[in-house]
N, C-alpha and C. Protein backbone atom coordinates (compact mmCIF):
# COMPACT_ATOMS: atom_id res chain seq x y z
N UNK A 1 29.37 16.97 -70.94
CA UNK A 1 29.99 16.94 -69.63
C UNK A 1 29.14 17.73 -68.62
N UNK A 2 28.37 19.21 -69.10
CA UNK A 2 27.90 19.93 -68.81
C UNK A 2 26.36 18.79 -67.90
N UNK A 3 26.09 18.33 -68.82
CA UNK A 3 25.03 17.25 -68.47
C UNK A 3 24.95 16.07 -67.59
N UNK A 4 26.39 15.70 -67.43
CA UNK A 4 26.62 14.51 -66.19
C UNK A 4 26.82 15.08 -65.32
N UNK A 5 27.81 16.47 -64.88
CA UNK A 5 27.93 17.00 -63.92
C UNK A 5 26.69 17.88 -63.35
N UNK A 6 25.31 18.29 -64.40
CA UNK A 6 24.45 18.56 -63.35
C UNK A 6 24.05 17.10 -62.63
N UNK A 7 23.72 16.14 -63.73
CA UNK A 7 22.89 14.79 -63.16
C UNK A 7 23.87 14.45 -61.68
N UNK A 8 25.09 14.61 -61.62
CA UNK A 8 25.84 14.34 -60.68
C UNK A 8 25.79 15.41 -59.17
N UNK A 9 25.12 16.16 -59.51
CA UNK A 9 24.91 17.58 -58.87
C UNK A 9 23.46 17.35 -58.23
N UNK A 10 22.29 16.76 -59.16
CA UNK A 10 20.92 16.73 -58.69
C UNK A 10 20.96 15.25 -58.03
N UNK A 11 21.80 14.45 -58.28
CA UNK A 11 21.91 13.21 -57.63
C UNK A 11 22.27 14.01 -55.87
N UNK A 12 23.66 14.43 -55.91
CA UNK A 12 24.08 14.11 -54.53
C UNK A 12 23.23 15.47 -53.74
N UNK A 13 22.46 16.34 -54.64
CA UNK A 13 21.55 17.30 -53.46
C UNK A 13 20.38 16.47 -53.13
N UNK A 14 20.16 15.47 -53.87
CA UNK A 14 18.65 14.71 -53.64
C UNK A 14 19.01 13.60 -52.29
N UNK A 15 20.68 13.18 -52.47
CA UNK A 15 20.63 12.39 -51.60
C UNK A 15 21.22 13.26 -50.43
N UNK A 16 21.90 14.03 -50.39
CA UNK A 16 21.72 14.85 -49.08
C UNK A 16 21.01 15.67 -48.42
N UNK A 17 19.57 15.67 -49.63
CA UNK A 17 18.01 16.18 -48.98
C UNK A 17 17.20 14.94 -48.20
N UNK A 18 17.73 13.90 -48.53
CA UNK A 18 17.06 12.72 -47.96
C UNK A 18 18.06 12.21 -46.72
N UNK A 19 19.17 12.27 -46.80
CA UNK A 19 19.97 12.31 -45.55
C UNK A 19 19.78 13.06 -44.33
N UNK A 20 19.51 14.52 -44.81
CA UNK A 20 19.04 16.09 -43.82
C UNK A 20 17.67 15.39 -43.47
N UNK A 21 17.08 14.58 -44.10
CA UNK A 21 15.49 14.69 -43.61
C UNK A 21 15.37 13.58 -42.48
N UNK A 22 16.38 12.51 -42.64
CA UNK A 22 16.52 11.19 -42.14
C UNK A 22 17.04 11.97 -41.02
N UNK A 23 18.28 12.93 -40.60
CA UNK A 23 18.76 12.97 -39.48
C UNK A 23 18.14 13.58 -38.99
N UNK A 24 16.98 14.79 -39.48
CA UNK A 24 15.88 15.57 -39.06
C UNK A 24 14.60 14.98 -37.95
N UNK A 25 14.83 13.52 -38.51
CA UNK A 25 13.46 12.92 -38.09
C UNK A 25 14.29 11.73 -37.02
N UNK A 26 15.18 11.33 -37.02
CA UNK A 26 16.06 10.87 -36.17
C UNK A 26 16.06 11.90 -34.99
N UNK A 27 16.31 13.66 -34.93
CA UNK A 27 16.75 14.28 -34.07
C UNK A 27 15.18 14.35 -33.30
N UNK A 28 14.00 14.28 -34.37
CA UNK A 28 12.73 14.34 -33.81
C UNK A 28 12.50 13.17 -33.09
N UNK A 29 12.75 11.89 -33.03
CA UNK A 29 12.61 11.00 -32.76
C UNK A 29 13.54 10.85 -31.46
N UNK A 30 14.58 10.94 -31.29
CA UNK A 30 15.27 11.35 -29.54
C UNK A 30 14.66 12.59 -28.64
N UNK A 31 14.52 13.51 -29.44
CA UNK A 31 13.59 14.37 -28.73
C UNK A 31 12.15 14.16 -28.20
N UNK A 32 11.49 13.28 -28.82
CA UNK A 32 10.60 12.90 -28.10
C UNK A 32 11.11 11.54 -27.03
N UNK A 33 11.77 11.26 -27.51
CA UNK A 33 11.94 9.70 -26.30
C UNK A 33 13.02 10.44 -25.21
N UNK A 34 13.51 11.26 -25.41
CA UNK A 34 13.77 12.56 -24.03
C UNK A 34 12.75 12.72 -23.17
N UNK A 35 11.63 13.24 -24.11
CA UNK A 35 10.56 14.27 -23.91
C UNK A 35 10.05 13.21 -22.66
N UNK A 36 9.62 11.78 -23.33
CA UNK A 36 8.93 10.77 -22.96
C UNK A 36 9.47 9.90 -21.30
N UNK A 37 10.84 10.19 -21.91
CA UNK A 37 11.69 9.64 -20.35
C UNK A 37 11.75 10.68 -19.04
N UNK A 38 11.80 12.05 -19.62
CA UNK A 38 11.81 12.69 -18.78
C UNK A 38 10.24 13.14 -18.14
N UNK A 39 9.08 12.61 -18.79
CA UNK A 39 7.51 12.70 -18.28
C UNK A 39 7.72 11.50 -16.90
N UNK A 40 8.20 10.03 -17.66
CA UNK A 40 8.64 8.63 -16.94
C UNK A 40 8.73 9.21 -16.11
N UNK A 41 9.93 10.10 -15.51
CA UNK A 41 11.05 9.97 -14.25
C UNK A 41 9.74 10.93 -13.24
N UNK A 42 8.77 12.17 -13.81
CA UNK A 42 8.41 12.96 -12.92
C UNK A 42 7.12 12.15 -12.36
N UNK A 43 6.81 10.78 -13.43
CA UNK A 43 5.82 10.03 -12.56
C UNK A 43 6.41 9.29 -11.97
N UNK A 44 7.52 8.34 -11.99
CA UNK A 44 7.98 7.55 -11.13
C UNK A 44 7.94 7.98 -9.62
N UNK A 45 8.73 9.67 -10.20
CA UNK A 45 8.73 10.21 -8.92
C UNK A 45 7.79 10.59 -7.80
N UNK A 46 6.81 10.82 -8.74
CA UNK A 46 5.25 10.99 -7.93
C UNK A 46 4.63 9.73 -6.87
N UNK A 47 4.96 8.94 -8.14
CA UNK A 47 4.75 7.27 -7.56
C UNK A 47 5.57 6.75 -6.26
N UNK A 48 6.58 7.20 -6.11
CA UNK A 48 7.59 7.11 -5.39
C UNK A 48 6.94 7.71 -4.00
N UNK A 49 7.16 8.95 -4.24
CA UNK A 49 6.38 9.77 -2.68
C UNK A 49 5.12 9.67 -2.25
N UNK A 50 4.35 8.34 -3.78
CA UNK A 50 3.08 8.31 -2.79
C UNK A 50 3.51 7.30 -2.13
N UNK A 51 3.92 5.86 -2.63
CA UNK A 51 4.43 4.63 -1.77
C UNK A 51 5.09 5.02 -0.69
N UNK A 52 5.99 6.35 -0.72
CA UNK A 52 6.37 6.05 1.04
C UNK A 52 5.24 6.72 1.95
N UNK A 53 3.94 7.48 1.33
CA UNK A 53 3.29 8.30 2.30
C UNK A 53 2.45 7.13 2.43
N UNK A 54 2.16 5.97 1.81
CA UNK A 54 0.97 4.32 2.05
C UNK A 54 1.94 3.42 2.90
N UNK A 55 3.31 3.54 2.84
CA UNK A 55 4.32 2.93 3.77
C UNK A 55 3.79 3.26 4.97
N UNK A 56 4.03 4.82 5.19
CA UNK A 56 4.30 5.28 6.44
C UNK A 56 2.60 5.26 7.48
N UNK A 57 1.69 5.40 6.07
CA UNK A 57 0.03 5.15 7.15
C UNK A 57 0.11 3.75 7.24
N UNK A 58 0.62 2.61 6.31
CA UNK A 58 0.40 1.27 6.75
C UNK A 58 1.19 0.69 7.80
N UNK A 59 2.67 1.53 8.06
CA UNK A 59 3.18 1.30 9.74
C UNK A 59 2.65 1.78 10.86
N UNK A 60 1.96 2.96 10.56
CA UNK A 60 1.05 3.58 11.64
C UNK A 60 0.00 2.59 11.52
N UNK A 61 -0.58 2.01 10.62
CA UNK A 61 -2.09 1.33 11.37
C UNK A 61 -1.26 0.32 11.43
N UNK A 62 -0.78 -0.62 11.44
CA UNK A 62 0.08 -1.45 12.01
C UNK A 62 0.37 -1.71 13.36
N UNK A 63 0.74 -0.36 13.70
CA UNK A 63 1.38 0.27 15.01
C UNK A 63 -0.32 -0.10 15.93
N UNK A 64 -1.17 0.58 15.56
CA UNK A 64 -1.54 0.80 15.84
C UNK A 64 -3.00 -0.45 15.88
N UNK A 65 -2.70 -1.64 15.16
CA UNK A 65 -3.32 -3.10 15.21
C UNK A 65 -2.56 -3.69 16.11
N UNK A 66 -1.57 -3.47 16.37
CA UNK A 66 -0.79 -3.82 17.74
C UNK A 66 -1.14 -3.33 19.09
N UNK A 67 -1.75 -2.21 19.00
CA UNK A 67 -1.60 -1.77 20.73
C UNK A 67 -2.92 -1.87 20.46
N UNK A 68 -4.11 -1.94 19.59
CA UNK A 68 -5.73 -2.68 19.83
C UNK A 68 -5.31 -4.21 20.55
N UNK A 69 -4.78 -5.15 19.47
CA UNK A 69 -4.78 -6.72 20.12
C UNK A 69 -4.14 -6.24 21.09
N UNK A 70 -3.16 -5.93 21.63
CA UNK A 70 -2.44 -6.07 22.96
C UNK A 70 -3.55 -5.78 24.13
N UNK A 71 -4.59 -4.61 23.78
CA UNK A 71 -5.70 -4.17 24.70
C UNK A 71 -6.48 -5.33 24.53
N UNK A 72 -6.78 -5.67 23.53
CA UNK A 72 -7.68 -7.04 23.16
C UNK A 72 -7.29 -8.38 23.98
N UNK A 73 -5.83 -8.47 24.20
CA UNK A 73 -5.89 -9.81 24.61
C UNK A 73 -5.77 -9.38 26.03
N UNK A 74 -5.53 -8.10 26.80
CA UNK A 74 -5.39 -8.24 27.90
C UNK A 74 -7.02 -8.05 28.95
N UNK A 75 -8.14 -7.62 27.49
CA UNK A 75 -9.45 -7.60 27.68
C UNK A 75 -9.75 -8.75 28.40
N UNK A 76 -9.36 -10.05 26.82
CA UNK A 76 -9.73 -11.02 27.47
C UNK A 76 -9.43 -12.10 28.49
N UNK A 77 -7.74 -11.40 28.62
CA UNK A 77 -7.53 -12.10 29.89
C UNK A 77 -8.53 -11.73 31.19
N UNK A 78 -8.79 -10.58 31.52
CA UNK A 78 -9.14 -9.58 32.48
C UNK A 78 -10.91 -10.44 32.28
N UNK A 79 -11.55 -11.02 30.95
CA UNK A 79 -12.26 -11.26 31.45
C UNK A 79 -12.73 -12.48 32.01
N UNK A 80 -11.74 -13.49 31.34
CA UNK A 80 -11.27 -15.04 31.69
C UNK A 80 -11.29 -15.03 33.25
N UNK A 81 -10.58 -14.17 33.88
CA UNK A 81 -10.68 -14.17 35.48
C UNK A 81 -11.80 -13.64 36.13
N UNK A 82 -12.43 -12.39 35.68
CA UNK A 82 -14.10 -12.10 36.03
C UNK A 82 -14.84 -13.44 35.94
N UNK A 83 -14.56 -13.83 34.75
CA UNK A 83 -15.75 -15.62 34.60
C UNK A 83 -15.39 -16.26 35.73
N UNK A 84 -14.15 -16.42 35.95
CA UNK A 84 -13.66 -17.62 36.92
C UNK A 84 -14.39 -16.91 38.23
N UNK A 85 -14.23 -15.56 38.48
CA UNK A 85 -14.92 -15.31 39.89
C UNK A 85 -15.90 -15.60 40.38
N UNK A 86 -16.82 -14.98 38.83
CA UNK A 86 -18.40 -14.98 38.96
C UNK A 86 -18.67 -16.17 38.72
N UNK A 87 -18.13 -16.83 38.69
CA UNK A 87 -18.56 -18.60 38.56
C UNK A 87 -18.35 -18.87 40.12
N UNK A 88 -17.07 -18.91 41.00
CA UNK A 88 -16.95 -19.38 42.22
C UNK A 88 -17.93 -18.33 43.32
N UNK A 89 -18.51 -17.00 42.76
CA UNK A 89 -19.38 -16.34 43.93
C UNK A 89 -20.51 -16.87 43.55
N UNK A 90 -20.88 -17.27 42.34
CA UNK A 90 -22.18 -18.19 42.14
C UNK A 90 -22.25 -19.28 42.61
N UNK A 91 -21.66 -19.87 42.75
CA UNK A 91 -21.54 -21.80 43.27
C UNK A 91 -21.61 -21.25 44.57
N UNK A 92 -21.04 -19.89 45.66
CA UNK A 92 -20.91 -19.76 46.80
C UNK A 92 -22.27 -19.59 47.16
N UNK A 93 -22.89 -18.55 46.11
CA UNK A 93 -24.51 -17.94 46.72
C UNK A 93 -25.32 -19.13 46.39
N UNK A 94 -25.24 -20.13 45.60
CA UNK A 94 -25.77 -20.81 45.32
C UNK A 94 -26.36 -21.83 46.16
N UNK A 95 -24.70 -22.34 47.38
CA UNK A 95 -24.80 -22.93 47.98
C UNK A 95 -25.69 -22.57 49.47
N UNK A 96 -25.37 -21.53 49.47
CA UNK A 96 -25.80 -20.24 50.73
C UNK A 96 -27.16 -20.44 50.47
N UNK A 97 -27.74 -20.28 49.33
CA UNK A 97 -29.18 -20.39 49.14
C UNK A 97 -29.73 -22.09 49.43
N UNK A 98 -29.17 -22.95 48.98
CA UNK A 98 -29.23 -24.39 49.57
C UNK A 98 -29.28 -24.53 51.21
N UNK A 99 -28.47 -23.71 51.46
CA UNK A 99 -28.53 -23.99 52.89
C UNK A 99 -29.39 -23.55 53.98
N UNK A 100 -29.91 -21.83 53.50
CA UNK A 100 -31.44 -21.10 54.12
C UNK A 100 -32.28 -22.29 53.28
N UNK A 101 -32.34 -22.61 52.37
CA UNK A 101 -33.46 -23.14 52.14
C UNK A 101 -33.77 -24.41 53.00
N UNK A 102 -32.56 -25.11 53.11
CA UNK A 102 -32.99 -26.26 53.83
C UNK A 102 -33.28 -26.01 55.20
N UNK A 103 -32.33 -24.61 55.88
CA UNK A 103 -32.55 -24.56 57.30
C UNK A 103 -34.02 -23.89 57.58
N UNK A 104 -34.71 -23.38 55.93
CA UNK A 104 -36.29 -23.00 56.51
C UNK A 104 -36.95 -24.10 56.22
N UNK A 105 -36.79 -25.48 55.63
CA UNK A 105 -37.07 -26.42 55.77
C UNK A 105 -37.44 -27.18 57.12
N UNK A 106 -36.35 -26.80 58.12
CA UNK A 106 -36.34 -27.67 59.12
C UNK A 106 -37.10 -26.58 60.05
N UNK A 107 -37.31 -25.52 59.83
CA UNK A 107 -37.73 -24.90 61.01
C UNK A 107 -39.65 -24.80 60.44
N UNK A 108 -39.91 -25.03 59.37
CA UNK A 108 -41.42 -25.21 59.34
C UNK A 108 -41.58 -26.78 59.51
């Protein structure tokens, strides 16, 4: 009897040395995927405050591709009407010069 009750004795310490080791390595095993989630969250977070600081320079140059074209197109309005001038004071001197020329025409 003496003999089943150790075998019965080295049985259930062997299997509650292998149970202790299983929940041992189970408790190691959440502790790192803690460890691991809580690394996650302080890069997310990093990640996080850089996207709004690339937000906030890409609304500023934004902002700021807006008031270039706005100068840009009012450039080229501003110079659409210079052309149109310097086109009609050219056709004027042009003509002005046609006209001394012909009137030193008639006087030699």
């Amino acid at each position: 009897m003496a003999r089943m009750q150790n075998a019965l004795t080295k049985q259930l310490t062997d299997e509650h040395e292998r149970v202790d080791l299983k929940l041992r390595e189970g408790e190691e095993s959440v502790r790192k995927i803690r460890q691991q989630r809580e690394e996650t969250g302080v890069q997310l977070y990093g990640v996080q405050h850089q996207l709004a600081r690339m937000q906030t320079t890409f609304e500023r140059t934004h902002d700021n591709y807006n008031i270039v074209q706005r100068y840009r197109t009012e450039a080229e309005r501003q110079h659409e009407i210079l052309q149109r001038q310097y086109e009609g004071k050219k056709e004027e001197a042009d003509e002005q010069l046609k006209r001394v020329l012909k009137a030193q025409e008639e006087l030699n």
